[in-house]
PDB file of N, CA and C in Angstrom:
ATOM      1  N   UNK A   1      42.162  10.975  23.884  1.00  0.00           N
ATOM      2  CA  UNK A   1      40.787  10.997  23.411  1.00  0.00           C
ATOM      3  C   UNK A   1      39.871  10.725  24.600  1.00  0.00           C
ATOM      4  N   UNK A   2      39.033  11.482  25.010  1.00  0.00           N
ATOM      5  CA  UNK A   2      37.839  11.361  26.114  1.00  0.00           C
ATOM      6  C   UNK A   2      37.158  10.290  25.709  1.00  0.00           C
ATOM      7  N   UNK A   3      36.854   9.940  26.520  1.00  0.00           N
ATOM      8  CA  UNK A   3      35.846   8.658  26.898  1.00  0.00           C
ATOM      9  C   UNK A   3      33.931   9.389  27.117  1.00  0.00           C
ATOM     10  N   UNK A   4      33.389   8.662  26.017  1.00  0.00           N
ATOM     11  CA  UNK A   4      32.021   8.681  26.277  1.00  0.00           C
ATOM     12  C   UNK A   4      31.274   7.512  26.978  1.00  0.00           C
ATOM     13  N   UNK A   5      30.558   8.556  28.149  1.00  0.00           N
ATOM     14  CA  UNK A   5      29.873   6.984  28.831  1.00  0.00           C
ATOM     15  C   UNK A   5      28.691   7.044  28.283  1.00  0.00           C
ATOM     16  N   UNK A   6      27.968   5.742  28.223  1.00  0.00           N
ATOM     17  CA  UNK A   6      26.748   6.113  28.340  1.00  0.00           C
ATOM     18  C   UNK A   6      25.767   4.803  29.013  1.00  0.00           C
ATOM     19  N   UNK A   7      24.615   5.825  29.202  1.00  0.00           N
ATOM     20  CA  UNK A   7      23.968   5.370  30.064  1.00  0.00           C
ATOM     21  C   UNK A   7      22.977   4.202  30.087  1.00  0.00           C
ATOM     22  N   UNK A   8      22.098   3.666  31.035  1.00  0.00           N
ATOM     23  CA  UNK A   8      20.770   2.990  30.039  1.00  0.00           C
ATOM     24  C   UNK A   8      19.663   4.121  29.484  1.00  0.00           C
ATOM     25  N   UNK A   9      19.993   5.096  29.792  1.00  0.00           N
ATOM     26  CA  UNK A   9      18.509   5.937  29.422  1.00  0.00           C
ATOM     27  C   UNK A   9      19.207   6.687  28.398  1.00  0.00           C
ATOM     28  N   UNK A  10      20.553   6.544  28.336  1.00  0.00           N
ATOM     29  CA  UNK A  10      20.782   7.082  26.504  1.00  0.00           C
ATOM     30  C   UNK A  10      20.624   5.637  25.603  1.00  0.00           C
ATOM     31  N   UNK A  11      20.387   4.536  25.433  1.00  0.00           N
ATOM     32  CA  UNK A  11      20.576   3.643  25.119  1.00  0.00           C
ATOM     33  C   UNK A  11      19.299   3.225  25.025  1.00  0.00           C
ATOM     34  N   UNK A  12      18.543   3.414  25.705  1.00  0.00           N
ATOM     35  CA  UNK A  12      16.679   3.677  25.672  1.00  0.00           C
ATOM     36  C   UNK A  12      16.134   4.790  24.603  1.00  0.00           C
ATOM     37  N   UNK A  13      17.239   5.919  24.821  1.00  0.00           N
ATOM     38  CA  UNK A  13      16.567   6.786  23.949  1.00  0.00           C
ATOM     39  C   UNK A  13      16.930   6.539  22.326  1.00  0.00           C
ATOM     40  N   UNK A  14      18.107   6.156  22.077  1.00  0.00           N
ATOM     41  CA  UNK A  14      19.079   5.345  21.060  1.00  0.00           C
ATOM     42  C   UNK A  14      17.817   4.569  19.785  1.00  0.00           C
ATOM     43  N   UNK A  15      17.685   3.783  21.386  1.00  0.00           N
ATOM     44  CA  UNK A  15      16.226   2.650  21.081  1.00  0.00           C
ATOM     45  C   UNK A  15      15.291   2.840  20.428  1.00  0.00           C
ATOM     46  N   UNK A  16      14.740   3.854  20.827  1.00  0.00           N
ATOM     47  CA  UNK A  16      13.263   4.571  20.597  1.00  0.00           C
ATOM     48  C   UNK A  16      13.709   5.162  19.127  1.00  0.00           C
ATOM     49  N   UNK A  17      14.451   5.813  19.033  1.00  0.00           N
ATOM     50  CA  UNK A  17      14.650   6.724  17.854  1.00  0.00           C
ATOM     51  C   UNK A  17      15.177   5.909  16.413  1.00  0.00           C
ATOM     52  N   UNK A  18      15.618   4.845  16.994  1.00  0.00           N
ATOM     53  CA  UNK A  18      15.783   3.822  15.786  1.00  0.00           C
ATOM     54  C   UNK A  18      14.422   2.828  15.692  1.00  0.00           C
ATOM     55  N   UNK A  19      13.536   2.408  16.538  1.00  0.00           N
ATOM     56  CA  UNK A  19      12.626   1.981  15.974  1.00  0.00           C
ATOM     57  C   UNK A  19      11.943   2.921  15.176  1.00  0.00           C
ATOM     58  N   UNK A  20      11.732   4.096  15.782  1.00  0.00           N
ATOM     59  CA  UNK A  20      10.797   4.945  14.873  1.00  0.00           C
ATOM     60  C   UNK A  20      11.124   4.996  13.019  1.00  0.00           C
ATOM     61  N   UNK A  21      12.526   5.668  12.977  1.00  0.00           N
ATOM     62  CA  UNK A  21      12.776   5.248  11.682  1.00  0.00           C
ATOM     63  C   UNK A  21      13.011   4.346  11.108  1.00  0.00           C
ATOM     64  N   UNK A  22      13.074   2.827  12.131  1.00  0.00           N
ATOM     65  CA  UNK A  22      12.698   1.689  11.504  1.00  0.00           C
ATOM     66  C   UNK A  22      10.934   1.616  10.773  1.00  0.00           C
ATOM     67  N   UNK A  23      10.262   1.844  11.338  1.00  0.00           N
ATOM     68  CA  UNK A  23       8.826   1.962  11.362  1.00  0.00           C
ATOM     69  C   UNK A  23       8.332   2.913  10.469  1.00  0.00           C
ATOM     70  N   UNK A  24       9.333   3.876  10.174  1.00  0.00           N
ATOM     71  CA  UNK A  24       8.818   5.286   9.398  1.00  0.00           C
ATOM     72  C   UNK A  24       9.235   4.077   7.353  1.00  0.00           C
ATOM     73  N   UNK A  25      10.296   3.954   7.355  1.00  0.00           N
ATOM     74  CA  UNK A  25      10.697   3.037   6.392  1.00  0.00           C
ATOM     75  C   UNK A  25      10.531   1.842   6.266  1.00  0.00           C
ATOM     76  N   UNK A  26       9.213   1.110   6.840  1.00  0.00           N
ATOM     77  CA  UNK A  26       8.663   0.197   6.941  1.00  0.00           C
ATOM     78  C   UNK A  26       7.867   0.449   6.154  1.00  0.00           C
ATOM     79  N   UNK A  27       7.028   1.568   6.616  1.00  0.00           N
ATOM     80  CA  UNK A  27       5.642   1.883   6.611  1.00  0.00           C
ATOM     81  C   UNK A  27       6.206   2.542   5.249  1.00  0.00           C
ATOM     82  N   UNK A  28       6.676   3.421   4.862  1.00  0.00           N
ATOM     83  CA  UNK A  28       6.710   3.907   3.149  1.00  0.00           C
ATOM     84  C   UNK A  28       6.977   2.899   2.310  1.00  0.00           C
ATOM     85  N   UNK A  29       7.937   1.745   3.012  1.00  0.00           N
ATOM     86  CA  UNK A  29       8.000   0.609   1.914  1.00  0.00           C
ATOM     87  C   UNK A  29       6.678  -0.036   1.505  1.00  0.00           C
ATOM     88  N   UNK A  30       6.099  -0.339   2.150  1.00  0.00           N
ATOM     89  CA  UNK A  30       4.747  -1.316   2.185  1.00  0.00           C
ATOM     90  C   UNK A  30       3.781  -0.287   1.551  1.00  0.00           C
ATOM     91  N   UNK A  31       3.498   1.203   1.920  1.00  0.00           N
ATOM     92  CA  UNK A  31       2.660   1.919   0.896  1.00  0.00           C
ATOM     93  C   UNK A  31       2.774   2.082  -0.597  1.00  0.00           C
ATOM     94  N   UNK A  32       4.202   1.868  -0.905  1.00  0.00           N
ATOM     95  CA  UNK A  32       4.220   2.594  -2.196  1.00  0.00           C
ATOM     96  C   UNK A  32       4.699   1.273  -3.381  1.00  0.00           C
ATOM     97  N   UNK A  33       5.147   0.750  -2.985  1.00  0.00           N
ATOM     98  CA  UNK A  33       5.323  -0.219  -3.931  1.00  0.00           C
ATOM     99  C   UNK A  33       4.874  -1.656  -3.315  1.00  0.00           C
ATOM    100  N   UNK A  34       4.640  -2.529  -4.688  1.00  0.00           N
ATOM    101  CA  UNK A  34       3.438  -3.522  -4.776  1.00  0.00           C
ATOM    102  C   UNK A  34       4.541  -5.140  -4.549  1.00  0.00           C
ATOM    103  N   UNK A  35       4.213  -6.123  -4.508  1.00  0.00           N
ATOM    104  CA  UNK A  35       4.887  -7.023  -4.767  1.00  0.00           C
ATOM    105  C   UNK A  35       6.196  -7.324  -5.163  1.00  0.00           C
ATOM    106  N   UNK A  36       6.000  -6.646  -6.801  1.00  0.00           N
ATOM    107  CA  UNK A  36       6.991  -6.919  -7.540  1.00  0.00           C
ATOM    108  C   UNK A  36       7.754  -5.674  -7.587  1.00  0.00           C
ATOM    109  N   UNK A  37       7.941  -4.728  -6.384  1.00  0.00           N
ATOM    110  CA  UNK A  37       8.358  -4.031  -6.120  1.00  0.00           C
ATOM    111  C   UNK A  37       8.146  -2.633  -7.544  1.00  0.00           C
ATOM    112  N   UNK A  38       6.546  -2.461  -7.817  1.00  0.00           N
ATOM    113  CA  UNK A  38       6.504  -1.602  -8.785  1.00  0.00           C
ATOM    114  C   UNK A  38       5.926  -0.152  -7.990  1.00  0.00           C
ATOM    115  N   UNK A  39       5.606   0.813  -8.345  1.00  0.00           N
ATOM    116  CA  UNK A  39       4.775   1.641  -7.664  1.00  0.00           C
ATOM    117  C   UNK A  39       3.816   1.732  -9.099  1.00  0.00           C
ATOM    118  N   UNK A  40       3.687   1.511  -9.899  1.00  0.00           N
ATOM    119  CA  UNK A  40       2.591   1.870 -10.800  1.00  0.00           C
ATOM    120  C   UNK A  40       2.512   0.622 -12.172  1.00  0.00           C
ATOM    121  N   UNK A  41       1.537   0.573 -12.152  1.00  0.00           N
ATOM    122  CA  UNK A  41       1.062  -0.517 -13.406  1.00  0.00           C
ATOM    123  C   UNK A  41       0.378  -0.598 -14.602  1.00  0.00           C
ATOM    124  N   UNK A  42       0.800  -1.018 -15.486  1.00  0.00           N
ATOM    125  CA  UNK A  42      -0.178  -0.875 -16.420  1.00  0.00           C
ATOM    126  C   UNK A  42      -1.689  -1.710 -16.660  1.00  0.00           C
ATOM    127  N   UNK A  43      -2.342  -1.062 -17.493  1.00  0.00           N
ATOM    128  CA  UNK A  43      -3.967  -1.603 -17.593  1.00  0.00           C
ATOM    129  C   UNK A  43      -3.540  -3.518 -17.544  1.00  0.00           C
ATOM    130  N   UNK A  44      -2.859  -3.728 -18.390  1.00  0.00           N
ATOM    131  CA  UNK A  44      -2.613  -5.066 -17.978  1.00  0.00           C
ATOM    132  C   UNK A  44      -2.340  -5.773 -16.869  1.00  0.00           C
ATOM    133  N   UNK A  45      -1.607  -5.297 -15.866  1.00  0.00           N
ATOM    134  CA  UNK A  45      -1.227  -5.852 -14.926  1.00  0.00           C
ATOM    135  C   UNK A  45      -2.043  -5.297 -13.898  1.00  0.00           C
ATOM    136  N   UNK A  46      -3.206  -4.608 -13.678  1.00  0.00           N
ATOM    137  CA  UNK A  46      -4.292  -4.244 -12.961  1.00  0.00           C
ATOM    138  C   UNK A  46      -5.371  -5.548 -13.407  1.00  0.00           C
ATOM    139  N   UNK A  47      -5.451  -5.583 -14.577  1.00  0.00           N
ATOM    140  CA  UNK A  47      -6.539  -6.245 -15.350  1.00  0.00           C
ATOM    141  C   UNK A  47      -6.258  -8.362 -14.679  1.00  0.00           C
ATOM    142  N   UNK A  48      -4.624  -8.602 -14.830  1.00  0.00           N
ATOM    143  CA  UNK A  48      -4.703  -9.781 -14.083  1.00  0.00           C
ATOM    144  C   UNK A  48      -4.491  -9.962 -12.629  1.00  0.00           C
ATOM    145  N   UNK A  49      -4.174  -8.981 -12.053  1.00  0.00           N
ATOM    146  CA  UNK A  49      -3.893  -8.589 -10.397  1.00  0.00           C
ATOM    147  C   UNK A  49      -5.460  -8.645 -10.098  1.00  0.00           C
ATOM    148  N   UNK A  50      -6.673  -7.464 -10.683  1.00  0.00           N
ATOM    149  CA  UNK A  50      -8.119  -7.942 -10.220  1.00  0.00           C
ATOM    150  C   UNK A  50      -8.773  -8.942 -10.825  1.00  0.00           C
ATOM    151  N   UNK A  51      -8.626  -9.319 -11.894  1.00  0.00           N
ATOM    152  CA  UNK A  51      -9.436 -10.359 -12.666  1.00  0.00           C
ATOM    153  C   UNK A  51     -10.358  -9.616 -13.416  1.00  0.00           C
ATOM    154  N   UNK A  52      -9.915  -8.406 -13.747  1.00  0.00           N
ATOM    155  CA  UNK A  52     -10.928  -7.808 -14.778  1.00  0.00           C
ATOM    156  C   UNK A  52     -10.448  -7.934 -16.168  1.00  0.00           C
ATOM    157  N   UNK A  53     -11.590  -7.802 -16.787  1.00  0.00           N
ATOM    158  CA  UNK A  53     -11.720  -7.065 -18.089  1.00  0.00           C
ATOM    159  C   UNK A  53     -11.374  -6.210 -18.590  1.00  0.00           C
ATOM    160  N   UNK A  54     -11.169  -5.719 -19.807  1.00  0.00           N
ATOM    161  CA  UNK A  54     -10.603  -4.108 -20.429  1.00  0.00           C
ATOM    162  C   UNK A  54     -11.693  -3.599 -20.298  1.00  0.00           C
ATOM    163  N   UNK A  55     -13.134  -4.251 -20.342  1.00  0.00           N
ATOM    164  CA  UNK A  55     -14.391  -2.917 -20.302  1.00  0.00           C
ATOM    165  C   UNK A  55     -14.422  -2.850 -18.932  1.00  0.00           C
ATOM    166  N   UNK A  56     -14.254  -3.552 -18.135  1.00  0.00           N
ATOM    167  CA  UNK A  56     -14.556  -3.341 -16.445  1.00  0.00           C
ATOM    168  C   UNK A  56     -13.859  -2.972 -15.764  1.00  0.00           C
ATOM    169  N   UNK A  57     -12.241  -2.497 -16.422  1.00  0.00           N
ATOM    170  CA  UNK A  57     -11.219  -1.507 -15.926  1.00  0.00           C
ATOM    171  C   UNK A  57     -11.483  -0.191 -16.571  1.00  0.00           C
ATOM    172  N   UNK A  58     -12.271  -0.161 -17.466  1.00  0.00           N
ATOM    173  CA  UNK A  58     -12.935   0.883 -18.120  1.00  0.00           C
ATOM    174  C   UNK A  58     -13.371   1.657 -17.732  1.00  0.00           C
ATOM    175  N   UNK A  59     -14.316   1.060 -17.445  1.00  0.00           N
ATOM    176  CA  UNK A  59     -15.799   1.202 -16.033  1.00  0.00           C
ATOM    177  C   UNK A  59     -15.010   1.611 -14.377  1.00  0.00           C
ATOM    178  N   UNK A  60     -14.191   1.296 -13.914  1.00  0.00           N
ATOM    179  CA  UNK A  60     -13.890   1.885 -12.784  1.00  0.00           C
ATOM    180  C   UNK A  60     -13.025   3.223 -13.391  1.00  0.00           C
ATOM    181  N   UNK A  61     -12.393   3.303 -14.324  1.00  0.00           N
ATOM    182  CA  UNK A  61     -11.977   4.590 -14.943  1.00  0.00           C
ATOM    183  C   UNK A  61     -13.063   5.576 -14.915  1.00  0.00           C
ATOM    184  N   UNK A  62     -14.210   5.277 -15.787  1.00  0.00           N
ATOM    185  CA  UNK A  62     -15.094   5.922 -16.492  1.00  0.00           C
ATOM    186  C   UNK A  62     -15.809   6.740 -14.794  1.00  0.00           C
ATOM    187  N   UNK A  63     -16.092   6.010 -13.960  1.00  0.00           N
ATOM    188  CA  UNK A  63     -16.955   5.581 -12.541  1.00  0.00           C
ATOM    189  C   UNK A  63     -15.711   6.730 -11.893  1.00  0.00           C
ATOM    190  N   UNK A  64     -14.230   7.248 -12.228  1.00  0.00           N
ATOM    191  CA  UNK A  64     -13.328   7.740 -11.347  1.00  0.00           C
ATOM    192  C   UNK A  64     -13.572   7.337 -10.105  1.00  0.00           C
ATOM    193  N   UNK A  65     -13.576   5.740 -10.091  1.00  0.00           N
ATOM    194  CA  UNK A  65     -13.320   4.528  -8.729  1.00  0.00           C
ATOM    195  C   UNK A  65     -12.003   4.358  -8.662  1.00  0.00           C
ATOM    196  N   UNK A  66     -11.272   4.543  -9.655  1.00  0.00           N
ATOM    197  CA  UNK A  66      -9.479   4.237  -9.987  1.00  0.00           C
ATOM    198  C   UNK A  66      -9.293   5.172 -10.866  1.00  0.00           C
ATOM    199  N   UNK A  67      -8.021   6.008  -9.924  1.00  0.00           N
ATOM    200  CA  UNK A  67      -7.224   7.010 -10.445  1.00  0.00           C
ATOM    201  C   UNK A  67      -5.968   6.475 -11.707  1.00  0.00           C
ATOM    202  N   UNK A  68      -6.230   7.490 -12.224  1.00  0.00           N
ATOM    203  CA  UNK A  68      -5.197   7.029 -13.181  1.00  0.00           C
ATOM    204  C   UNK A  68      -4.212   8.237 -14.111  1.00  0.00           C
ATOM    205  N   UNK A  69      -3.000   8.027 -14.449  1.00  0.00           N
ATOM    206  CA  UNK A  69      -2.612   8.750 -15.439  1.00  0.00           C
ATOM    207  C   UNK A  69      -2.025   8.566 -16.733  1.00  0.00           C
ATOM    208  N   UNK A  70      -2.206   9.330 -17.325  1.00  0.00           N
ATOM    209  CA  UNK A  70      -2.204   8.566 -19.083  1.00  0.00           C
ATOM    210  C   UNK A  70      -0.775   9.357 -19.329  1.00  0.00           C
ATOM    211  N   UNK A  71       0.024   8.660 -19.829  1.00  0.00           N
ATOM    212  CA  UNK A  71       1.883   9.356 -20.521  1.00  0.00           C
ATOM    213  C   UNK A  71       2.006   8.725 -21.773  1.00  0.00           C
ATOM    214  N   UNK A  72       1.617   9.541 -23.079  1.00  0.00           N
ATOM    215  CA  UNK A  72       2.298   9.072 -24.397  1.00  0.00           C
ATOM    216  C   UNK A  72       0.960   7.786 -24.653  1.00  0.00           C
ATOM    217  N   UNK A  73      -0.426   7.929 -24.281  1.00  0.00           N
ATOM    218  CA  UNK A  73      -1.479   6.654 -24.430  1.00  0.00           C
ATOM    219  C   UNK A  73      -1.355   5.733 -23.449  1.00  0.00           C
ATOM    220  N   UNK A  74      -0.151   5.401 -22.673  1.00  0.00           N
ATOM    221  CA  UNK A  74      -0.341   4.423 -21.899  1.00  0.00           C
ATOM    222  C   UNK A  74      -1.120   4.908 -20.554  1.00  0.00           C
ATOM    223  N   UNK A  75      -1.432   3.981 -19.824  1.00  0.00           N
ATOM    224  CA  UNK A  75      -2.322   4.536 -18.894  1.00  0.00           C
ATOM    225  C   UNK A  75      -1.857   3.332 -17.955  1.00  0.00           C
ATOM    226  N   UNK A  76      -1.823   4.499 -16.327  1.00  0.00           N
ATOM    227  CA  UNK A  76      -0.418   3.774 -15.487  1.00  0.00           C
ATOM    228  C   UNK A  76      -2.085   3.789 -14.465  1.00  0.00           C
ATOM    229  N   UNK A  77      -1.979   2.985 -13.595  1.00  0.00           N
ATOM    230  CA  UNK A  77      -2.192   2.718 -11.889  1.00  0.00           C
ATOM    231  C   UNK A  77      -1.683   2.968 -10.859  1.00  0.00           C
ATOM    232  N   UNK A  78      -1.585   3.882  -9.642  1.00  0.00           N
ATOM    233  CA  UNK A  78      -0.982   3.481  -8.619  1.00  0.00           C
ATOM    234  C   UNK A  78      -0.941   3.122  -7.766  1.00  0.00           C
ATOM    235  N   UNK A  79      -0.280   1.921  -7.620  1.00  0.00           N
ATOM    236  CA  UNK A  79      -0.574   1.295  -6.627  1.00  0.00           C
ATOM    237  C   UNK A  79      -1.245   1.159  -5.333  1.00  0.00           C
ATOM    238  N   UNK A  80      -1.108   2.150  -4.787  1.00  0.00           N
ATOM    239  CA  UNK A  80      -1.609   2.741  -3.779  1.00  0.00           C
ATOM    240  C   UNK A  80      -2.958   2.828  -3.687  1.00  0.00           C
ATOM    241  N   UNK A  81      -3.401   3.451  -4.870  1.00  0.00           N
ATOM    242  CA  UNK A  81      -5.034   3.786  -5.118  1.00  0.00           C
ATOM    243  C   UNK A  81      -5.565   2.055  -5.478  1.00  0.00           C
ATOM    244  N   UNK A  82      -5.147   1.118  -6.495  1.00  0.00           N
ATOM    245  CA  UNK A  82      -5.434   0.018  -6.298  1.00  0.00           C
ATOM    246  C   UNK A  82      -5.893  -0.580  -4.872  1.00  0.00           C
ATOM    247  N   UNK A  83      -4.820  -0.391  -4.027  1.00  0.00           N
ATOM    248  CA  UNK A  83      -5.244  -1.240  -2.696  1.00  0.00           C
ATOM    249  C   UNK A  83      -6.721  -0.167  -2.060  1.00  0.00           C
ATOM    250  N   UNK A  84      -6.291   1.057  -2.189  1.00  0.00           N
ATOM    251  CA  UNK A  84      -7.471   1.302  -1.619  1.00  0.00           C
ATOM    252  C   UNK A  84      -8.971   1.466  -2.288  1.00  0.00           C
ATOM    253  N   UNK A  85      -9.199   1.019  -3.517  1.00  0.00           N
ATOM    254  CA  UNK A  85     -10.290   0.366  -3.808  1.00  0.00           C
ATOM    255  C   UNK A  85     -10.479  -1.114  -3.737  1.00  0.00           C
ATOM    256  N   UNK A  86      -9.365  -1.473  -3.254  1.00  0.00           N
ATOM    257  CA  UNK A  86      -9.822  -3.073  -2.341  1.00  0.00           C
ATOM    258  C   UNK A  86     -10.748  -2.852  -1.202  1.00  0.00           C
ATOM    259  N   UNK A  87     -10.092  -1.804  -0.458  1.00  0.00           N
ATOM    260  CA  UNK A  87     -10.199  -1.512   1.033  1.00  0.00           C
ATOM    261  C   UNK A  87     -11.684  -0.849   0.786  1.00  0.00           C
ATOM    262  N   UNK A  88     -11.972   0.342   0.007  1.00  0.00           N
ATOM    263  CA  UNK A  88     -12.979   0.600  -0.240  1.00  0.00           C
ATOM    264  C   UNK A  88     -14.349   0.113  -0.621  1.00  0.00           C
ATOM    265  N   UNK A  89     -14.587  -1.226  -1.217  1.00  0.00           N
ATOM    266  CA  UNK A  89     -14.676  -1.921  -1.559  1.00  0.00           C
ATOM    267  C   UNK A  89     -15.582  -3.679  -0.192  1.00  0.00           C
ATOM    268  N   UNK A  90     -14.499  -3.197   0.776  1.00  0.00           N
ATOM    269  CA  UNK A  90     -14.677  -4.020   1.729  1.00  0.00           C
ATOM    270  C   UNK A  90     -15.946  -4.520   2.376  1.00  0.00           C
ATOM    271  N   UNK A  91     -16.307  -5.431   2.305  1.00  0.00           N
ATOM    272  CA  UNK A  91     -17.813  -5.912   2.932  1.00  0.00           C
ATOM    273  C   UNK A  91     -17.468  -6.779   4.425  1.00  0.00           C
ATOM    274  N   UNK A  92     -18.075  -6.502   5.589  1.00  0.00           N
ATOM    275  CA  UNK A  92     -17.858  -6.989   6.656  1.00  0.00           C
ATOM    276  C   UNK A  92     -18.558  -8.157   6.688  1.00  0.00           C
ATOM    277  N   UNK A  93     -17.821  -9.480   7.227  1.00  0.00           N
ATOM    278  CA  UNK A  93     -18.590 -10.401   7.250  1.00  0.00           C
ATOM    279  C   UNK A  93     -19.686 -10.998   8.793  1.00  0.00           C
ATOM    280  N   UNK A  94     -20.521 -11.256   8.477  1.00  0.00           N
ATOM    281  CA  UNK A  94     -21.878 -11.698   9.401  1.00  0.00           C
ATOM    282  C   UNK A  94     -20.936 -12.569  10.674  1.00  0.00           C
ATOM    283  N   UNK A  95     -21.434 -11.533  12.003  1.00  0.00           N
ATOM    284  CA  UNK A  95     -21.247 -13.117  12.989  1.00  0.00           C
ATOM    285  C   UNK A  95     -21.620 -13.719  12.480  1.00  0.00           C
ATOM    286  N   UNK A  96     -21.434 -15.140  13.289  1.00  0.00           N
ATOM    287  CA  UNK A  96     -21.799 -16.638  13.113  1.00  0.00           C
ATOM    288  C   UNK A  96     -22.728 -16.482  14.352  1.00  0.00           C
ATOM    289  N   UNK A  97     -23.748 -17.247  14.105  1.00  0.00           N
ATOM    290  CA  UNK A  97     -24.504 -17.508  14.999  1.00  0.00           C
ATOM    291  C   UNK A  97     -23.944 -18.087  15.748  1.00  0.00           C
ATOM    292  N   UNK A  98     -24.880 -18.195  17.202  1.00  0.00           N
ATOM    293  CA  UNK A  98     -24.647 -19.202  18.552  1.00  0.00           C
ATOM    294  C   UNK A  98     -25.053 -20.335  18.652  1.00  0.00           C
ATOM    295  N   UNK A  99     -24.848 -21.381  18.045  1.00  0.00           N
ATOM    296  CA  UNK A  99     -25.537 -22.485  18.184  1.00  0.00           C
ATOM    297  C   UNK A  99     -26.144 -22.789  19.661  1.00  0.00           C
ATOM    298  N   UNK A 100     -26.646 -23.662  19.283  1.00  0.00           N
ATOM    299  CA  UNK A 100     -27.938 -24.034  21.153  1.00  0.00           C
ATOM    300  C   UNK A 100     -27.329 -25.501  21.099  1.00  0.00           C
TER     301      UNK A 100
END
């Protein structure tokens, strides 16, 4: 059986190509599913995740601020779109002044 050598610059490249798909399956984990490892939620569990109301989850329905899809009456969230009406949402906060 032949002997494979290898080098540092195959072992660099090795490197590189496993962080990436470390990073590629990082990054889809953390987009798509939430905490409790869900990708979609119901009006309830939107309603205590923001602290809303049934009329004020309504209202971002009604507003199409939050996407949604309805299967058999229930009506799902995804996750995804949740965070980014956090993000959307976002207000920058004021330097602090310089005191003297």
């Amino acid at each position: 059986m032949p002997a494979n050598i290898l080098t540092t610059d195959d072992l660099r490249e090795f490197k590189v190509e496993l962080l990436e798909e470390i990073k590629e399956i990082l990054h889809f984990s953390k987009n798509t599913l939430n905490p409790d490892g869900k990708r979609f939620l119901k009006s309830s569990e939107v309603q205590e995740l923001l602290s809303l109301s049934p009329a004020s989850l309504q209202n971002l329905r009604n507003a199409r601020e939050l996407p949604y899809s309805k299967v058999n009456g229930t009506i799902f969230y995804d996750w995804n779109d949740i965070i980014q009406l956090i993000i959307s949402n976002k207000k920058e906060a004021k330097p602090k002044r310089k005191s003297l």
